[in-house]
C-alpha atoms as a PDB file:
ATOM      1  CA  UNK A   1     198.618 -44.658 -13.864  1.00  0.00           C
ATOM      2  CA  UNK A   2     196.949 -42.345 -11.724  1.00  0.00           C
ATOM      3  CA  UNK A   3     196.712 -43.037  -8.109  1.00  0.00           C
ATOM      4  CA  UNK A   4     194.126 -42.286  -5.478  1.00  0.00           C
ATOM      5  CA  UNK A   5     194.497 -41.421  -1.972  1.00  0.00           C
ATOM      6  CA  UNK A   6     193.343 -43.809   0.813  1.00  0.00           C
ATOM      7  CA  UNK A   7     193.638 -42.784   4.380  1.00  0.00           C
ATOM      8  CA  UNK A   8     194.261 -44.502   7.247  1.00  0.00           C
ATOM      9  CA  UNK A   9     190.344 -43.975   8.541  1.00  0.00           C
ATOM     10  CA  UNK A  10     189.303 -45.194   4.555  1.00  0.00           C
ATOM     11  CA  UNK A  11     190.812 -48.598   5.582  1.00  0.00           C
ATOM     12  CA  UNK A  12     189.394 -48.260   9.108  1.00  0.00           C
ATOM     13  CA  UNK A  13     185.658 -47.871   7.523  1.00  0.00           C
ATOM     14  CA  UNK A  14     186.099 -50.151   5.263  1.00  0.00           C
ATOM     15  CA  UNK A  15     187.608 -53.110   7.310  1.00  0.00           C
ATOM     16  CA  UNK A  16     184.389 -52.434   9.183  1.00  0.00           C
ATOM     17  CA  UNK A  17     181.723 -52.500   6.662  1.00  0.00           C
ATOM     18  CA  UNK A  18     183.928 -55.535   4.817  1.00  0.00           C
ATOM     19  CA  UNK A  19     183.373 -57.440   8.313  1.00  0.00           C
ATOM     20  CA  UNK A  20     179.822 -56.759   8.911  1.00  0.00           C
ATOM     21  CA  UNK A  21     179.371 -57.809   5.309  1.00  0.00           C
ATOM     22  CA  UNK A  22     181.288 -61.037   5.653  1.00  0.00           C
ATOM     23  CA  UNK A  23     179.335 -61.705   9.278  1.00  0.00           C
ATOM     24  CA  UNK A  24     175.912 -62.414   7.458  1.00  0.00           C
ATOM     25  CA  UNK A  25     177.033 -65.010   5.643  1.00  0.00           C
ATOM     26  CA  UNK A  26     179.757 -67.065   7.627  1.00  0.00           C
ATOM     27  CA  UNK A  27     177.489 -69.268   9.273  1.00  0.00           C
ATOM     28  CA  UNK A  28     176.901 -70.626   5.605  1.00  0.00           C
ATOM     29  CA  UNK A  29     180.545 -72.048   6.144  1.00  0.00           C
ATOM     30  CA  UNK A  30     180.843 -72.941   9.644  1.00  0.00           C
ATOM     31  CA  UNK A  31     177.475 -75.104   8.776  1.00  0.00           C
ATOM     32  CA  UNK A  32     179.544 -77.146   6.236  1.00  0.00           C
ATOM     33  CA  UNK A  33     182.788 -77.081   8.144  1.00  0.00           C
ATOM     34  CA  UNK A  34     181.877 -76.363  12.076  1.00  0.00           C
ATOM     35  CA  UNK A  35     185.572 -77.580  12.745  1.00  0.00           C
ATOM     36  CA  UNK A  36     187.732 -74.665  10.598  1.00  0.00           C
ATOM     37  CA  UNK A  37     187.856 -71.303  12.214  1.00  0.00           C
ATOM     38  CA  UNK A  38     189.649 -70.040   9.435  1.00  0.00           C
ATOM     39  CA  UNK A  39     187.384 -67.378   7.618  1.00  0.00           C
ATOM     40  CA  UNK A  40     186.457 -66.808  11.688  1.00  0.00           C
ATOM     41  CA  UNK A  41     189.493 -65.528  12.409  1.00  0.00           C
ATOM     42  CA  UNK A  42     190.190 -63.549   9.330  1.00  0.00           C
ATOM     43  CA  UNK A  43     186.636 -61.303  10.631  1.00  0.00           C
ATOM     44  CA  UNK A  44     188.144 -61.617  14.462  1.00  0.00           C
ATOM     45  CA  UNK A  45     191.596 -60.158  12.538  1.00  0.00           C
ATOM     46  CA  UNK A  46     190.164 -57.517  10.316  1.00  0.00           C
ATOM     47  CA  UNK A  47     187.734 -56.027  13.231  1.00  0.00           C
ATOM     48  CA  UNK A  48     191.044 -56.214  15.450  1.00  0.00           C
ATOM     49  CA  UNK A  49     192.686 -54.313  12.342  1.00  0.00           C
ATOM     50  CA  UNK A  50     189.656 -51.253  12.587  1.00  0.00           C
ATOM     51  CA  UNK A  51     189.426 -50.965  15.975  1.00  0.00           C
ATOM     52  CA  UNK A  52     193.164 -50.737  17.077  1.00  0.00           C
ATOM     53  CA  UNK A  53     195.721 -49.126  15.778  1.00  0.00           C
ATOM     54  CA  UNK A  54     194.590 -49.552  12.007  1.00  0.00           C
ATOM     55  CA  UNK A  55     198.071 -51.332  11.369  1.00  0.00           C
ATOM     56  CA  UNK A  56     198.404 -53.385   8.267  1.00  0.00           C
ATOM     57  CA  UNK A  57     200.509 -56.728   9.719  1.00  0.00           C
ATOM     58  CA  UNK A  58     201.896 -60.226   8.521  1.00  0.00           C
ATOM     59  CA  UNK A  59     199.591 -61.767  10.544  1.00  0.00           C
ATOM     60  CA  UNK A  60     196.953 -60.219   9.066  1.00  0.00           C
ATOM     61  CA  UNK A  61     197.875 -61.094   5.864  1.00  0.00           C
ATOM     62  CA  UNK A  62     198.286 -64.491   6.950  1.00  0.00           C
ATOM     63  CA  UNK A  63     194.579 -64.263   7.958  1.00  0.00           C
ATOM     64  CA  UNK A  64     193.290 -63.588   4.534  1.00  0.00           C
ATOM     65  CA  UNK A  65     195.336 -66.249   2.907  1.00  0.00           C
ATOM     66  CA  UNK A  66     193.983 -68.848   5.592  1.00  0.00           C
ATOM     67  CA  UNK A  67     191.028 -67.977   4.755  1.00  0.00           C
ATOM     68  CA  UNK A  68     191.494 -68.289   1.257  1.00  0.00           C
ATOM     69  CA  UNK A  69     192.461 -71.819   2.045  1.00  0.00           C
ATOM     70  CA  UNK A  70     189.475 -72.781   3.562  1.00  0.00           C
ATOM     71  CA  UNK A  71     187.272 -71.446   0.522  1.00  0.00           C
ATOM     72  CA  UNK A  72     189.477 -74.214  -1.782  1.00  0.00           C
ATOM     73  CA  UNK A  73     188.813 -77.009   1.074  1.00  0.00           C
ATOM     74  CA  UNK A  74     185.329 -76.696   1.506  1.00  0.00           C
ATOM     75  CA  UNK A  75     183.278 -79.016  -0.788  1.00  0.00           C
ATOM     76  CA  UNK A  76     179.436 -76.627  -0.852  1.00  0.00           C
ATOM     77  CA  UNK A  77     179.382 -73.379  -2.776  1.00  0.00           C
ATOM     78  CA  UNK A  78     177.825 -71.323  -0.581  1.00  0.00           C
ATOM     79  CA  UNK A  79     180.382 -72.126   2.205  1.00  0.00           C
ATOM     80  CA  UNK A  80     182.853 -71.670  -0.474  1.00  0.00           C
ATOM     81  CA  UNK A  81     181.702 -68.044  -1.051  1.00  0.00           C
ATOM     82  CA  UNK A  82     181.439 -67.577   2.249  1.00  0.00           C
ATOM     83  CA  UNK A  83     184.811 -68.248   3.181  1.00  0.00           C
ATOM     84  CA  UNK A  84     186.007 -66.067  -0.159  1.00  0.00           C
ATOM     85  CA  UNK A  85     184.221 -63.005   1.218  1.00  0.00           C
ATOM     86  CA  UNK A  86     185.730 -63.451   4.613  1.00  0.00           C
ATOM     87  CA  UNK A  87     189.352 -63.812   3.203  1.00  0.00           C
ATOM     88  CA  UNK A  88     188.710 -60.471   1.172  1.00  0.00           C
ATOM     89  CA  UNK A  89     187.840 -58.751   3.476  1.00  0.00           C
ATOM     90  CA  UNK A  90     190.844 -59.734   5.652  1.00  0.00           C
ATOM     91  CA  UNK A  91     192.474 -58.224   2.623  1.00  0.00           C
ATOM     92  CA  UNK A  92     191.081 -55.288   2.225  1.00  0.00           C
ATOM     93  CA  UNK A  93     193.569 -53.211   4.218  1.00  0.00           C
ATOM     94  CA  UNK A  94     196.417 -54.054   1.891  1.00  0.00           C
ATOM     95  CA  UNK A  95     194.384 -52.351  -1.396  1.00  0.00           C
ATOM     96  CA  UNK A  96     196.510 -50.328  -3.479  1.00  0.00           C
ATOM     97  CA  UNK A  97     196.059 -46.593  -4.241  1.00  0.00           C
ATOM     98  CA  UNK A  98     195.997 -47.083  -7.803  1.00  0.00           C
ATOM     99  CA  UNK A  99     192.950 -45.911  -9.558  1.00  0.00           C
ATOM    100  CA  UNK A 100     191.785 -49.315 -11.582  1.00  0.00           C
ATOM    101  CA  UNK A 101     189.012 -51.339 -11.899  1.00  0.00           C
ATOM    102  CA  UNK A 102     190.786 -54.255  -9.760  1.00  0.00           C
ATOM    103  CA  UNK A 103     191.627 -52.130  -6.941  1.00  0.00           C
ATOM    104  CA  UNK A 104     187.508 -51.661  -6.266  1.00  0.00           C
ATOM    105  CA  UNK A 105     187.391 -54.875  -6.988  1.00  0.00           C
ATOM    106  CA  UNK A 106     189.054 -55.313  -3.324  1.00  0.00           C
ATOM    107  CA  UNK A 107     186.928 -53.216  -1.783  1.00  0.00           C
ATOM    108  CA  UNK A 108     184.081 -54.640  -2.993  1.00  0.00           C
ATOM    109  CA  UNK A 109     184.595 -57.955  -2.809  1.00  0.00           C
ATOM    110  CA  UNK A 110     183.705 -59.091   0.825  1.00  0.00           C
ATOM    111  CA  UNK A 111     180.479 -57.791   0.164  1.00  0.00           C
ATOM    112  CA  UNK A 112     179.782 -59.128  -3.432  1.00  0.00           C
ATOM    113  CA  UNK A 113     180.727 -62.740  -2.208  1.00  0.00           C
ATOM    114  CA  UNK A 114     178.904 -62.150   0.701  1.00  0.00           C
ATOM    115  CA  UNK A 115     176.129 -62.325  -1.623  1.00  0.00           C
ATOM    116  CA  UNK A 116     177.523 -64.678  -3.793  1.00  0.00           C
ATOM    117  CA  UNK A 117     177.287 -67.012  -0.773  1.00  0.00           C
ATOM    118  CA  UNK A 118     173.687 -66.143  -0.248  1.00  0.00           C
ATOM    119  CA  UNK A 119     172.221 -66.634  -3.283  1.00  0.00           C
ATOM    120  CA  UNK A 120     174.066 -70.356  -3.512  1.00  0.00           C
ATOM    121  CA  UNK A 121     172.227 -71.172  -0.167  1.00  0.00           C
ATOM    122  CA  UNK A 122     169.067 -69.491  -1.218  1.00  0.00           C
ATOM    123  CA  UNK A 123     169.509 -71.361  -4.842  1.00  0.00           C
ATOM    124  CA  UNK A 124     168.326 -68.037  -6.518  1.00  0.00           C
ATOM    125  CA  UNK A 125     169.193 -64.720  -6.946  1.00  0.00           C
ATOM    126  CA  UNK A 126     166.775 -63.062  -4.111  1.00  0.00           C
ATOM    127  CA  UNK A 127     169.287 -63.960  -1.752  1.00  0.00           C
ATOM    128  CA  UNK A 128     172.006 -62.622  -3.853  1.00  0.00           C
ATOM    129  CA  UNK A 129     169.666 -59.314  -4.204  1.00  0.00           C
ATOM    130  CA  UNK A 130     169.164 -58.674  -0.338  1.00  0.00           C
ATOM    131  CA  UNK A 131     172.621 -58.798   0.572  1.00  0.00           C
ATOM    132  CA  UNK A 132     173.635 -56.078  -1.824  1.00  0.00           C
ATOM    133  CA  UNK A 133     170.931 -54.021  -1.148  1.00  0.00           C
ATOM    134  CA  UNK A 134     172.337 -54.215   2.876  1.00  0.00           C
ATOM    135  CA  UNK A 135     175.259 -54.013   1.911  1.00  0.00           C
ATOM    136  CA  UNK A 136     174.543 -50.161  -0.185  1.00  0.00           C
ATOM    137  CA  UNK A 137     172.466 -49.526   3.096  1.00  0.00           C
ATOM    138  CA  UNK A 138     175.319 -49.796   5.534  1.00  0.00           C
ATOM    139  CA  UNK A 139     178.518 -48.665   3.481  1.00  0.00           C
ATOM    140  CA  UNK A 140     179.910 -46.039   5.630  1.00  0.00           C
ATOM    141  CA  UNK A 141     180.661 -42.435   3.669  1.00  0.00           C
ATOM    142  CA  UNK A 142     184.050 -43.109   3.664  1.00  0.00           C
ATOM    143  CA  UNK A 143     183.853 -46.342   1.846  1.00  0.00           C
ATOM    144  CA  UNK A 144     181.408 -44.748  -0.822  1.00  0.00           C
ATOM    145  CA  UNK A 145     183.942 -41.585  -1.080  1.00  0.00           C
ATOM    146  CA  UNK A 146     186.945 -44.391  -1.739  1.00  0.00           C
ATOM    147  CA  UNK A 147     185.182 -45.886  -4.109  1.00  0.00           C
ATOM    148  CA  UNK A 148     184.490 -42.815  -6.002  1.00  0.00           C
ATOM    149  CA  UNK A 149     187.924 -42.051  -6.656  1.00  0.00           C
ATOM    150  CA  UNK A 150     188.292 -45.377  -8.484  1.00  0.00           C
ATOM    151  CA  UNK A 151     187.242 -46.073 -11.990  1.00  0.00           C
ATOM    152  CA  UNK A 152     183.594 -47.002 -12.264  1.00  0.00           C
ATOM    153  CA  UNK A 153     183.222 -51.335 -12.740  1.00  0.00           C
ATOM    154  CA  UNK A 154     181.260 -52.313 -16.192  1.00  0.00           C
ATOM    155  CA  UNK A 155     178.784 -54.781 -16.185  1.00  0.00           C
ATOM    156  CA  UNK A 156     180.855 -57.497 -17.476  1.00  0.00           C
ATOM    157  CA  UNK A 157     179.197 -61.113 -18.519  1.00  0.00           C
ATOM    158  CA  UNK A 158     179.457 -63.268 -15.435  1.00  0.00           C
ATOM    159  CA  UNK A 159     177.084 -63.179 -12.590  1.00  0.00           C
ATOM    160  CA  UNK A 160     179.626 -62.244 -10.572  1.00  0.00           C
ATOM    161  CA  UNK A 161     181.215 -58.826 -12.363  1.00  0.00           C
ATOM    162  CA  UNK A 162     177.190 -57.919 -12.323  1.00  0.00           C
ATOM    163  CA  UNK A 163     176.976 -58.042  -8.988  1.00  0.00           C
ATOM    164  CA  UNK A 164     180.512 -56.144  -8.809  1.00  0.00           C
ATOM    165  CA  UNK A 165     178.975 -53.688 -11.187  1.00  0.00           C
ATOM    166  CA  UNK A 166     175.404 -53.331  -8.802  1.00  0.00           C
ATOM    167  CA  UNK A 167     177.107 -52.800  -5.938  1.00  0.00           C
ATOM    168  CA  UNK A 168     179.887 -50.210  -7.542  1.00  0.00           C
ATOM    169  CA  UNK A 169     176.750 -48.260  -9.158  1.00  0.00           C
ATOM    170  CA  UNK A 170     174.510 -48.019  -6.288  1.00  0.00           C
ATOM    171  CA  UNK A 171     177.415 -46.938  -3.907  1.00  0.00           C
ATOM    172  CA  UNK A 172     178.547 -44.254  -6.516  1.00  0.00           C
ATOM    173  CA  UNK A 173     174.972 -42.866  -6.422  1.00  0.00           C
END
């Protein structure tokens, strides 16, 4: 298997982008579930993460699994999403540099259930639609380099690998 090479700034940008991703939609969880700071903390961790020493930790980790946690204990969709996004992109440090279709899938995933989230609250896919198009419209170069040295996604069946795939294509272009 071939494998790719991620720097230290490539996991800097993208813990960035993944968190200003993740922002937009976290008030869709905190509405449901004002009381769990969970997917809160996993953006407070992954900013910490970028703006420091760019460190990958345990507590970290433990971050992105909280969050996780939170996406299975919140009864509403959206919020679920929301909390899924933010739990990714707590994650997205620890992404392997192994060129397959599942490693993009990590750094594309705070932003594709970012949307995911949006177009549950918006109950259609325009909400969906504007989140990936800010999301292609504020991926740093770095992230759109990383993601060129992966294997491109394919447009799969499920709502969700086509907004994997719209994302992948439009940052590839």
């Amino acid at each position: 298997m071939d494998e790719v090479t991620i720097s230290r700034e490539d996991r800097r940008q993208l813990a960035f982008w993944a968190a200003d991703c993740v922002e937009r939609s976290l008030p869709l969880f905190e509405a449901k579930a004002p009381a769990d700071a969970r997917p809160r903390e996993a953006i407070e961790g992954i900013r910490a993460f970028a703006r420091e020493d760019a460190r990958r930790t345990a507590k970290l980790r433990a971050l992105a699994w909280a969050a996780h946690a939170a996406a299975r204990e919140v009864d509403d969709p959206a919020a679920t999403a929301a909390a899924r996004a933010a739990s990714h992109a707590a994650a997205t440090p620890y992404i392997h540099p192994l060129a397959t279709p599942h490693q993009s899938k990590h750094v594309l995933g705070p932003a594709v259930y970012g949307a995911v989230a949006r177009e549950h609250a918006a109950g259609d896919a325009a909400g969906a639609d504007e989140e990936i198009r800010w999301a292609i419209a504020h991926a740093p170069l770095e992230v759109r380099a990383l993601l060129r040295r992966m294997p491109a996604r394919t447009p799969g069946r499920s709502r969700l690998d086509t907004l994997y795939y719209e994302l992948d294509a439009a940052l590839r272009g």
